[in-house]
C-alpha atoms as a PDB file:
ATOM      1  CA  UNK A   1     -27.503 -15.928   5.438  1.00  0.00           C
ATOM      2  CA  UNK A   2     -24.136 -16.670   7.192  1.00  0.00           C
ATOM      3  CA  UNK A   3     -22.707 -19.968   7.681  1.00  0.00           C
ATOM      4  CA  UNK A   4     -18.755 -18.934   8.777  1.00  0.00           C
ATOM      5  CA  UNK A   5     -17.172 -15.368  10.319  1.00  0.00           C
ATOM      6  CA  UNK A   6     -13.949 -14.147  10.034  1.00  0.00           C
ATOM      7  CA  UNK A   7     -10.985 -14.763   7.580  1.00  0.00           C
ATOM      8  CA  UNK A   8      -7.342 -16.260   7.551  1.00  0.00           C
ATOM      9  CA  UNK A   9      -5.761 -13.042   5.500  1.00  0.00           C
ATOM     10  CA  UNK A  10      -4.591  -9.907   6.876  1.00  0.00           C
ATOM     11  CA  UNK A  11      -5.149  -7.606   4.039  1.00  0.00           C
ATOM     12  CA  UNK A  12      -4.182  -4.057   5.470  1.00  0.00           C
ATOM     13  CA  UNK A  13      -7.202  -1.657   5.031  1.00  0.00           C
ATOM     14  CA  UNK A  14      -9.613  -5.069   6.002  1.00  0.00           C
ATOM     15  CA  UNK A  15     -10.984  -4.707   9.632  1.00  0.00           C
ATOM     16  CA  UNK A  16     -12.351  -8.441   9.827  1.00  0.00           C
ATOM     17  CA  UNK A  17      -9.677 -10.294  11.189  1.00  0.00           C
ATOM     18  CA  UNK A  18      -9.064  -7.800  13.679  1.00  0.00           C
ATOM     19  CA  UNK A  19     -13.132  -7.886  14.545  1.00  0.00           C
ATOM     20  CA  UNK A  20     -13.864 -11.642  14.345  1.00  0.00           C
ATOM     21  CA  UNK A  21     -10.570 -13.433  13.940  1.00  0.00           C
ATOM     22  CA  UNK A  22      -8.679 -15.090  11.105  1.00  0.00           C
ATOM     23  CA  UNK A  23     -10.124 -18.742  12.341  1.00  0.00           C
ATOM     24  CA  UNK A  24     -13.654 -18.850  10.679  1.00  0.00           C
ATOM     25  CA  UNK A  25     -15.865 -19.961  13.155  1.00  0.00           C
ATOM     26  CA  UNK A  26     -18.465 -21.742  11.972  1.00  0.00           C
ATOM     27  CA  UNK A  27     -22.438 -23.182  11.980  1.00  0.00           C
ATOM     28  CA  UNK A  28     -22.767 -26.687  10.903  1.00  0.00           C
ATOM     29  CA  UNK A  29     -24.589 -27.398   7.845  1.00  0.00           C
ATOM     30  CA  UNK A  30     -27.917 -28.685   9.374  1.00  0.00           C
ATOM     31  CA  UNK A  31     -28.217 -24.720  10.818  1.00  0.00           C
ATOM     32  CA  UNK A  32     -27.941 -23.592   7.313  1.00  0.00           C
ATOM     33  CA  UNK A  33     -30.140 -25.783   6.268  1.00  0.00           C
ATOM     34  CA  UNK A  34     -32.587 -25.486   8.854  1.00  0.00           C
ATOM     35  CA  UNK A  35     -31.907 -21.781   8.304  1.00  0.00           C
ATOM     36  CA  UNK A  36     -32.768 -22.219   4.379  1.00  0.00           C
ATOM     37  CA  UNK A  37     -36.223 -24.137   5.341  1.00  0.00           C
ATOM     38  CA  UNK A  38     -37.273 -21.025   7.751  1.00  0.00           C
ATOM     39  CA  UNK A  39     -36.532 -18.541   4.709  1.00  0.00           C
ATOM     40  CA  UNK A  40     -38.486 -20.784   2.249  1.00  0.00           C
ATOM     41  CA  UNK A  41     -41.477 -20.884   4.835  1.00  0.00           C
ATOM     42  CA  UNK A  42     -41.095 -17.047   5.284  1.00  0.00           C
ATOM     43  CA  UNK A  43     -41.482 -16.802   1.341  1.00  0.00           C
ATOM     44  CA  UNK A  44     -38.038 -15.979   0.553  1.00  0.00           C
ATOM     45  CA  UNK A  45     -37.295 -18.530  -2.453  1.00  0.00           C
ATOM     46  CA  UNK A  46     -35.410 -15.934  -5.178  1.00  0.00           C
ATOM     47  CA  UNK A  47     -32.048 -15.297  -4.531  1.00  0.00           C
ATOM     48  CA  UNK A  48     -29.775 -16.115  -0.927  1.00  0.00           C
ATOM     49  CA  UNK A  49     -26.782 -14.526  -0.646  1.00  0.00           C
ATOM     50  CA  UNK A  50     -24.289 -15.979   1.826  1.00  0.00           C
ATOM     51  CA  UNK A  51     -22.779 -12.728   3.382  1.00  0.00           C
ATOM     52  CA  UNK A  52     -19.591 -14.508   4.662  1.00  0.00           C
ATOM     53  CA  UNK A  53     -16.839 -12.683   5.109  1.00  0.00           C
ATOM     54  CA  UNK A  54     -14.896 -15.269   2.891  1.00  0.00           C
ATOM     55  CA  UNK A  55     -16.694 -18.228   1.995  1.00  0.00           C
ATOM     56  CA  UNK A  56     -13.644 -19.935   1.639  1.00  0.00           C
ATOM     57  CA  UNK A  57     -11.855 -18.863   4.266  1.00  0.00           C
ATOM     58  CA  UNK A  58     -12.205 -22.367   5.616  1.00  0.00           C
ATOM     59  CA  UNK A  59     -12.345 -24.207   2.470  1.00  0.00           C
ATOM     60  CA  UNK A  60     -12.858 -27.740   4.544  1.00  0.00           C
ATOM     61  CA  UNK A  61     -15.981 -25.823   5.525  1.00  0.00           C
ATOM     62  CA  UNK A  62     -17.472 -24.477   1.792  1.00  0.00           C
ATOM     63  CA  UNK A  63     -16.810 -28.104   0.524  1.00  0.00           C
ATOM     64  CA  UNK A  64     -18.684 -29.804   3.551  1.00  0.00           C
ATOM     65  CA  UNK A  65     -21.712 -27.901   3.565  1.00  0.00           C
ATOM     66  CA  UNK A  66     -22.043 -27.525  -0.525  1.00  0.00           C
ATOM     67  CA  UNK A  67     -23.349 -30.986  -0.833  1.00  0.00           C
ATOM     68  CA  UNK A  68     -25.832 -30.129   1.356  1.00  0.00           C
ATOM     69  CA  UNK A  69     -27.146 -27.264  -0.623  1.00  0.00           C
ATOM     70  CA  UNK A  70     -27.290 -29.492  -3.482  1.00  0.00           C
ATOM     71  CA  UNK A  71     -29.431 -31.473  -1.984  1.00  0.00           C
ATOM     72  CA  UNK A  72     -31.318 -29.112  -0.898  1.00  0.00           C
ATOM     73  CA  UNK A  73     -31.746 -27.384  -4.403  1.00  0.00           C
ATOM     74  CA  UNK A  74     -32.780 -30.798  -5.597  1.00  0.00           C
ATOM     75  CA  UNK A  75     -35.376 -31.277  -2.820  1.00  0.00           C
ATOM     76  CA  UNK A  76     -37.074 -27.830  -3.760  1.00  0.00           C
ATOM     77  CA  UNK A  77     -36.687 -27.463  -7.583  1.00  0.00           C
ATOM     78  CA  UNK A  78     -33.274 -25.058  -7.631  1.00  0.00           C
ATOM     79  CA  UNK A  79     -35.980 -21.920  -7.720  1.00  0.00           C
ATOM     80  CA  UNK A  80     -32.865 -20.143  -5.041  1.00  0.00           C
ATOM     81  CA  UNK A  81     -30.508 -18.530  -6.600  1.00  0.00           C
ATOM     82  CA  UNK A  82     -27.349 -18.584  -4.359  1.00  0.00           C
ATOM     83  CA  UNK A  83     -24.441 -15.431  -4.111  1.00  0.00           C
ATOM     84  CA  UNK A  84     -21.737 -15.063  -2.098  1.00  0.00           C
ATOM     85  CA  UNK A  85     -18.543 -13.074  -1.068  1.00  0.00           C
ATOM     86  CA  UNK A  86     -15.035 -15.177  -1.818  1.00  0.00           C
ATOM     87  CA  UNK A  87     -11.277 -13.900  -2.343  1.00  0.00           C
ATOM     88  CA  UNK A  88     -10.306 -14.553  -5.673  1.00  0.00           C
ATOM     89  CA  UNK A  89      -8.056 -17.164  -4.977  1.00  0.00           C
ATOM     90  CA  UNK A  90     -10.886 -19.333  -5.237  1.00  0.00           C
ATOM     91  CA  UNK A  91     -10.270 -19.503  -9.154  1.00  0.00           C
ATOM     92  CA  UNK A  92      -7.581 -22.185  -8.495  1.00  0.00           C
ATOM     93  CA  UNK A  93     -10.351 -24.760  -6.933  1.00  0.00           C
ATOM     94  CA  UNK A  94     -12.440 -25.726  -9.159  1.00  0.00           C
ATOM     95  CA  UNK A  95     -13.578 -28.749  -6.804  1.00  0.00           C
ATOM     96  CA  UNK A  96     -15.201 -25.547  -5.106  1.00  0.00           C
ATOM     97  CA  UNK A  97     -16.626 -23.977  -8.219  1.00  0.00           C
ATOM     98  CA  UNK A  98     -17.844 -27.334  -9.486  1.00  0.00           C
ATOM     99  CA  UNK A  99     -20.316 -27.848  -6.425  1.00  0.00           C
ATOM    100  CA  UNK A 100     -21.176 -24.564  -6.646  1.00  0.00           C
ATOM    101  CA  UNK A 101     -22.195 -24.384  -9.958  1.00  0.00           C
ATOM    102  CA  UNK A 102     -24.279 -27.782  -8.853  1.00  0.00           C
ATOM    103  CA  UNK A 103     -25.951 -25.839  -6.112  1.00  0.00           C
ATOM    104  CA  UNK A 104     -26.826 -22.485  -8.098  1.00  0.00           C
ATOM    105  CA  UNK A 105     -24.475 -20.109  -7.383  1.00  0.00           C
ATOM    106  CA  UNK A 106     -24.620 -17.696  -9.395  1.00  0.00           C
ATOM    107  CA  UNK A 107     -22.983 -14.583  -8.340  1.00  0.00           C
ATOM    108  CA  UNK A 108     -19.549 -13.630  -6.417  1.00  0.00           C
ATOM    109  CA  UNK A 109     -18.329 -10.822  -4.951  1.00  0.00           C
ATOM    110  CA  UNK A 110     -14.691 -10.510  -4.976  1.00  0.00           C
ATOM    111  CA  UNK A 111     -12.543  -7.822  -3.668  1.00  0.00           C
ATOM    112  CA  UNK A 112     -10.122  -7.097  -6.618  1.00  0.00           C
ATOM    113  CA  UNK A 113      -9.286  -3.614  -5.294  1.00  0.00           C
ATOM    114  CA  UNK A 114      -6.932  -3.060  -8.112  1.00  0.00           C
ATOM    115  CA  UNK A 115      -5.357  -5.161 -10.449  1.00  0.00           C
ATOM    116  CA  UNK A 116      -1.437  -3.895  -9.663  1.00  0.00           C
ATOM    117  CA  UNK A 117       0.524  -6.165  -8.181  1.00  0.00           C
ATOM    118  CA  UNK A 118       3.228  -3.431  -6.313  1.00  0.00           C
ATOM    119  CA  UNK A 119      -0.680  -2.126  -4.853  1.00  0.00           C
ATOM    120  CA  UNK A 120      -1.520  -5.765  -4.001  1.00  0.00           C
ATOM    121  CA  UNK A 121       1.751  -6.750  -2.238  1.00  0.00           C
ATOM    122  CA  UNK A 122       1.724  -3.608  -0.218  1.00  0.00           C
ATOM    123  CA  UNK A 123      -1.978  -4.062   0.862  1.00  0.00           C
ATOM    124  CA  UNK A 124      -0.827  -7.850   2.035  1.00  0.00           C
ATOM    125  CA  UNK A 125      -3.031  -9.123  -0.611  1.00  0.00           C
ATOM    126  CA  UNK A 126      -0.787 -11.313  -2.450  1.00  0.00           C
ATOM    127  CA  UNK A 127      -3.540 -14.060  -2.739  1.00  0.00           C
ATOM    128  CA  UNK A 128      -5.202 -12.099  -5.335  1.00  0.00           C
ATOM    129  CA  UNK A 129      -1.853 -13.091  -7.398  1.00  0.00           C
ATOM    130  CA  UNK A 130      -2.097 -16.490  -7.311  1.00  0.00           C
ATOM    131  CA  UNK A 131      -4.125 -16.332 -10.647  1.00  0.00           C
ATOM    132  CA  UNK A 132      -4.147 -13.985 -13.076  1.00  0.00           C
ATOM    133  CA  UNK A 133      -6.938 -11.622 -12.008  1.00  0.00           C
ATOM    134  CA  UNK A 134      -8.323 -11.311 -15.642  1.00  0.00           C
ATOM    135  CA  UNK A 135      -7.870 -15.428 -15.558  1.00  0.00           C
ATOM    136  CA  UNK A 136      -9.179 -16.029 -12.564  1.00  0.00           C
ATOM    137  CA  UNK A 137     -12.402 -13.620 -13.771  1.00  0.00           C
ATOM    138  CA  UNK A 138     -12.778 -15.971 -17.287  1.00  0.00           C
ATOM    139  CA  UNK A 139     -12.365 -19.032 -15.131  1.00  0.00           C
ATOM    140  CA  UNK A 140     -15.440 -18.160 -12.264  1.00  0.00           C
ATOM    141  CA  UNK A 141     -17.370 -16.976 -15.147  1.00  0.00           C
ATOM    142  CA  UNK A 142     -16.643 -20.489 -16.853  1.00  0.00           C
ATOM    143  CA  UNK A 143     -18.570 -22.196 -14.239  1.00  0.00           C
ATOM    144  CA  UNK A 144     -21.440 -20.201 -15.084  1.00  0.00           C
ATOM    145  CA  UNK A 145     -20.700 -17.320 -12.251  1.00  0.00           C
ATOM    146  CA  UNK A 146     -21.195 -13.639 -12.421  1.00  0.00           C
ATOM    147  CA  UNK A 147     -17.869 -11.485 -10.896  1.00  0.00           C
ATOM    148  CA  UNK A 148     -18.947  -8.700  -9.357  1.00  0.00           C
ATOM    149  CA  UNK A 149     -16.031  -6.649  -7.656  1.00  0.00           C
ATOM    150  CA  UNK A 150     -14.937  -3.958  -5.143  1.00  0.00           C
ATOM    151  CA  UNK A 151     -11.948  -1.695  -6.376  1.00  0.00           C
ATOM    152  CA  UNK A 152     -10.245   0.992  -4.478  1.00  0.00           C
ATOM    153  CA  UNK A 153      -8.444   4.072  -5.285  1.00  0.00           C
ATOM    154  CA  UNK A 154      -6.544   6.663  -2.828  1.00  0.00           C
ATOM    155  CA  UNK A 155      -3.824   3.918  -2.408  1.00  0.00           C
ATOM    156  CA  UNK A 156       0.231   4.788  -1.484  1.00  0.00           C
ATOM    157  CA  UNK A 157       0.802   2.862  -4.965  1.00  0.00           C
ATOM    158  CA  UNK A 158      -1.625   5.133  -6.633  1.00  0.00           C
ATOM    159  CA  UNK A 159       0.005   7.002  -9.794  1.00  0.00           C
ATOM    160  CA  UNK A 160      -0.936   9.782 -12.387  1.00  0.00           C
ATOM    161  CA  UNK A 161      -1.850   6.905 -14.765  1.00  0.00           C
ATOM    162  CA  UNK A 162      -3.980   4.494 -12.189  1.00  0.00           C
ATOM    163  CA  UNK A 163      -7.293   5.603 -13.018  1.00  0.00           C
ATOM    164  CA  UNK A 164      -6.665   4.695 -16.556  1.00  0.00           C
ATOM    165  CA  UNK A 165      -5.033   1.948 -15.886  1.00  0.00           C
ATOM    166  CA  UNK A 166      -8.185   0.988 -13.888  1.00  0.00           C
ATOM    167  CA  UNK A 167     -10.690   1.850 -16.888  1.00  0.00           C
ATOM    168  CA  UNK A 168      -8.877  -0.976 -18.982  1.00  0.00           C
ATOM    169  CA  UNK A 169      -9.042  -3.321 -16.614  1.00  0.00           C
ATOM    170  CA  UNK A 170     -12.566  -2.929 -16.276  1.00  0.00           C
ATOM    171  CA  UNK A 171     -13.133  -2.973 -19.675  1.00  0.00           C
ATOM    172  CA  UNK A 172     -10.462  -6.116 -20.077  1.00  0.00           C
ATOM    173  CA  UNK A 173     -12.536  -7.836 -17.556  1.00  0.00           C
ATOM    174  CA  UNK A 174     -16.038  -7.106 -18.404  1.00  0.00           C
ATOM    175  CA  UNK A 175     -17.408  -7.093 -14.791  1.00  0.00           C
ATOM    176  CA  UNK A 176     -20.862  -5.752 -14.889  1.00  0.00           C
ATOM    177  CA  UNK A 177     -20.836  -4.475 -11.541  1.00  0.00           C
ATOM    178  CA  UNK A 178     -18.009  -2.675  -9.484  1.00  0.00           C
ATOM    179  CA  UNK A 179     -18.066  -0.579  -5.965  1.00  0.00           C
ATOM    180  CA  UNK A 180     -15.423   2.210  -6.788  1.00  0.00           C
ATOM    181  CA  UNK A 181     -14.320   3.368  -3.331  1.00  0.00           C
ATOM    182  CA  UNK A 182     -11.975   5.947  -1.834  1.00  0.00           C
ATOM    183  CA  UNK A 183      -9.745   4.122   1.083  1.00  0.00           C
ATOM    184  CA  UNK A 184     -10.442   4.737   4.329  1.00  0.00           C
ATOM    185  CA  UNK A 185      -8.847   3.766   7.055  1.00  0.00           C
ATOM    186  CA  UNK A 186     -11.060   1.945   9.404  1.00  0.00           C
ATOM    187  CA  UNK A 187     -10.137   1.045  13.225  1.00  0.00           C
ATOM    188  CA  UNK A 188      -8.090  -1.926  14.536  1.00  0.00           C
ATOM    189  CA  UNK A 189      -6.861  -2.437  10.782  1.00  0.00           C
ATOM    190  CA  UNK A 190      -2.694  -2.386   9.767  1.00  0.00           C
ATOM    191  CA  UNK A 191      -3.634   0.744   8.008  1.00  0.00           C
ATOM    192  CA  UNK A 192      -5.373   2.775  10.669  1.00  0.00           C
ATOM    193  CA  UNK A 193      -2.394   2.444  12.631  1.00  0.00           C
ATOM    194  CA  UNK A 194       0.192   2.907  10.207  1.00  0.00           C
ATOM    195  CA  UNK A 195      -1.231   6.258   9.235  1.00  0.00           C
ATOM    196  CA  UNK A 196      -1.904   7.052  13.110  1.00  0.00           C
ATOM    197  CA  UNK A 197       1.683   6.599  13.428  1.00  0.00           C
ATOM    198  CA  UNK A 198       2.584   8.759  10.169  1.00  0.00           C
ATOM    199  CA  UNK A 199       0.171  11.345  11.022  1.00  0.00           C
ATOM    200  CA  UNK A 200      -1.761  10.657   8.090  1.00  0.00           C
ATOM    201  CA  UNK A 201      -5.285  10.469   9.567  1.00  0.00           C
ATOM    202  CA  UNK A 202      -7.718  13.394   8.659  1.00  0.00           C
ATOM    203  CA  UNK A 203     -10.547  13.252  10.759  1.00  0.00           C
ATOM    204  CA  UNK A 204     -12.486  15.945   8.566  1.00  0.00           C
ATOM    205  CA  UNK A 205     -16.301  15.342   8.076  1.00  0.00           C
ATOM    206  CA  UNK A 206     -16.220  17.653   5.161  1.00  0.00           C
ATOM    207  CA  UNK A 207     -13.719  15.217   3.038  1.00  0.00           C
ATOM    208  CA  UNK A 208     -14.372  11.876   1.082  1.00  0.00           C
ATOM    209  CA  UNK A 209     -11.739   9.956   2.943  1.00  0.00           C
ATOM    210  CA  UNK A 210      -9.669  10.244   6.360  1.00  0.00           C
ATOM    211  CA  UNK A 211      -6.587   9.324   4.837  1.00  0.00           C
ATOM    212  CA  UNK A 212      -4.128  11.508   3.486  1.00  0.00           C
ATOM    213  CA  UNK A 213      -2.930  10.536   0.388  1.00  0.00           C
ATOM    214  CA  UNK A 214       0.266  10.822  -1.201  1.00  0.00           C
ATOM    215  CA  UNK A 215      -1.110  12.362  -4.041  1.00  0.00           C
ATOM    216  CA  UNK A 216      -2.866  15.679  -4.222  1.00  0.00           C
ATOM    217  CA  UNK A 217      -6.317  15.059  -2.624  1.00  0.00           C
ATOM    218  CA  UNK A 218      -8.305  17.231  -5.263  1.00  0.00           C
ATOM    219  CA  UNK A 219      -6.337  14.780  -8.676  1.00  0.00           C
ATOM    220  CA  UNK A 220      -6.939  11.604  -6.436  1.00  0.00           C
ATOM    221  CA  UNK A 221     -10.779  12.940  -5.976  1.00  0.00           C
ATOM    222  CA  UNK A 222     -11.254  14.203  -9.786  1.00  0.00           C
ATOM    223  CA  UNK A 223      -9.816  10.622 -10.563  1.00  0.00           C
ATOM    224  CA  UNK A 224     -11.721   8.682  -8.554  1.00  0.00           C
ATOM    225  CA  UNK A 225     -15.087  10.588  -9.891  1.00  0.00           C
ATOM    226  CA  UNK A 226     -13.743  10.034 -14.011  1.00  0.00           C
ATOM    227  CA  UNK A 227     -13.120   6.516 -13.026  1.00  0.00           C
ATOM    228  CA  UNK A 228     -16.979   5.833 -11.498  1.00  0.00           C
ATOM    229  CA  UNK A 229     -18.500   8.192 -14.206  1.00  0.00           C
ATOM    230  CA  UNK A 230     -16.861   5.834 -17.343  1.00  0.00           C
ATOM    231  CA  UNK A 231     -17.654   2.562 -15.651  1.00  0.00           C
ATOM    232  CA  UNK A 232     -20.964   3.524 -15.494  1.00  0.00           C
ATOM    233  CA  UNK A 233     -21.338   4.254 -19.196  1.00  0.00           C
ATOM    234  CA  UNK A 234     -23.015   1.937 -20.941  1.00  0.00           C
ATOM    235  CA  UNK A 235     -21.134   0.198 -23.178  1.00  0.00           C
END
């Protein structure tokens, strides 16, 4: 289900705002709803996930149509779950996180990427700083919400220690479930055309990424495969 497109930020590897704008536009609540009645009659009633590209990237929006999902969990017996996709930033509202928690949430995706701040300020993601990451983890999970998490490796911040580094802060943070990816650079993104201009972009079927890295593509590759082999240890 998708109730708004596009998002305000401009991280650098992100190709949204370039595709759909950083001015959410948006449904109103009755289509969601109406939307949410159609599923139910279909005989989808176990778990929704909103695939926003930022659920709050209007955060007018989230709080206008939550009370209507509250109602209509109330109407139906909350048996919909509800998921969605949210920068982290949206630790510091818990007016958000409260009515959330009221209408079954119970999962969001947030795109850590990596939990250095040098990485973070380069990618133009200095919103993922406004909280501590590992505090703004403890505090979604407080309102009774699963963090699940993207993280990328391959980055011009990378070092011989990252992937280490990394394996802490997944253990640290005790997210369950994390996509590991390589970067790529994607069209009509910062990235894509700072690398065009540095001559950095491999277009090479054969490799894992079109980027060039700064480090050595075969320790950024053996790193990247440690990295997803001990996260997916159990513990």
């Amino acid at each position: 289900l998708q109730y708004s497109s596009g998002c305000p930020y401009q991280c650098e590897f992100c190709d949204i705002p370039g595709l759909y704008g950083r001015n959410p536009r948006l449904k109103t609540p009755e289509q969601i709803i109406a939307e949410l009645d159609k599923m139910r009659e279909c005989g989808i009633a176990d778990t929704i996930y909103f695939v926003d590209d930022n659920f709050i990237g209007n955060r007018k929006a989230a709080l206008d149509l939550l009370p209507h999902l509250i109602a209509w969990q109330q109407k139906h017996g909350y048996v919909t779950k509800l998921a969605c996709e949210a920068t982290l930033n949206i630790a510091k509202r818990p007016e958000i996180l409260e009515k959330m928690r009221e209408a079954a949430f119970v999962t969001i995706f947030c795109g850590i990427e990596t939990p250095d701040p040098d990485a973070l300020k380069a990618m133009q993601k200095d919103h993922n700083m406004m909280v501590g990451i590992l505090e703004g983890v403890k505090t979604i999970n407080s309102y009774g919400m699963e963090v699940v998490s993207g993280i990328i490796l391959g980055l011009d911040t990378d070092k011989p220690g990252t992937v280490d580094a990394l394996i802490k802060f997944i253990d640290d943070s005790k997210i369950p479930l994390l996509t590991i990816n390589l970067l790529q650079a994607l069209p009509k993104t910062p990235l894509w055309d700072r690398l065009e201009r540095a001559n950095r972009l491999v277009l090479d079927d054969g490799r894992d990424s079109n980027v060039q890295f700064l480090m050595p593509y075969d320790e950024v590759i053996s790193g990247w495969k440690r990295c997803m082999k001990i996260a997916d240890e159990p513990s």
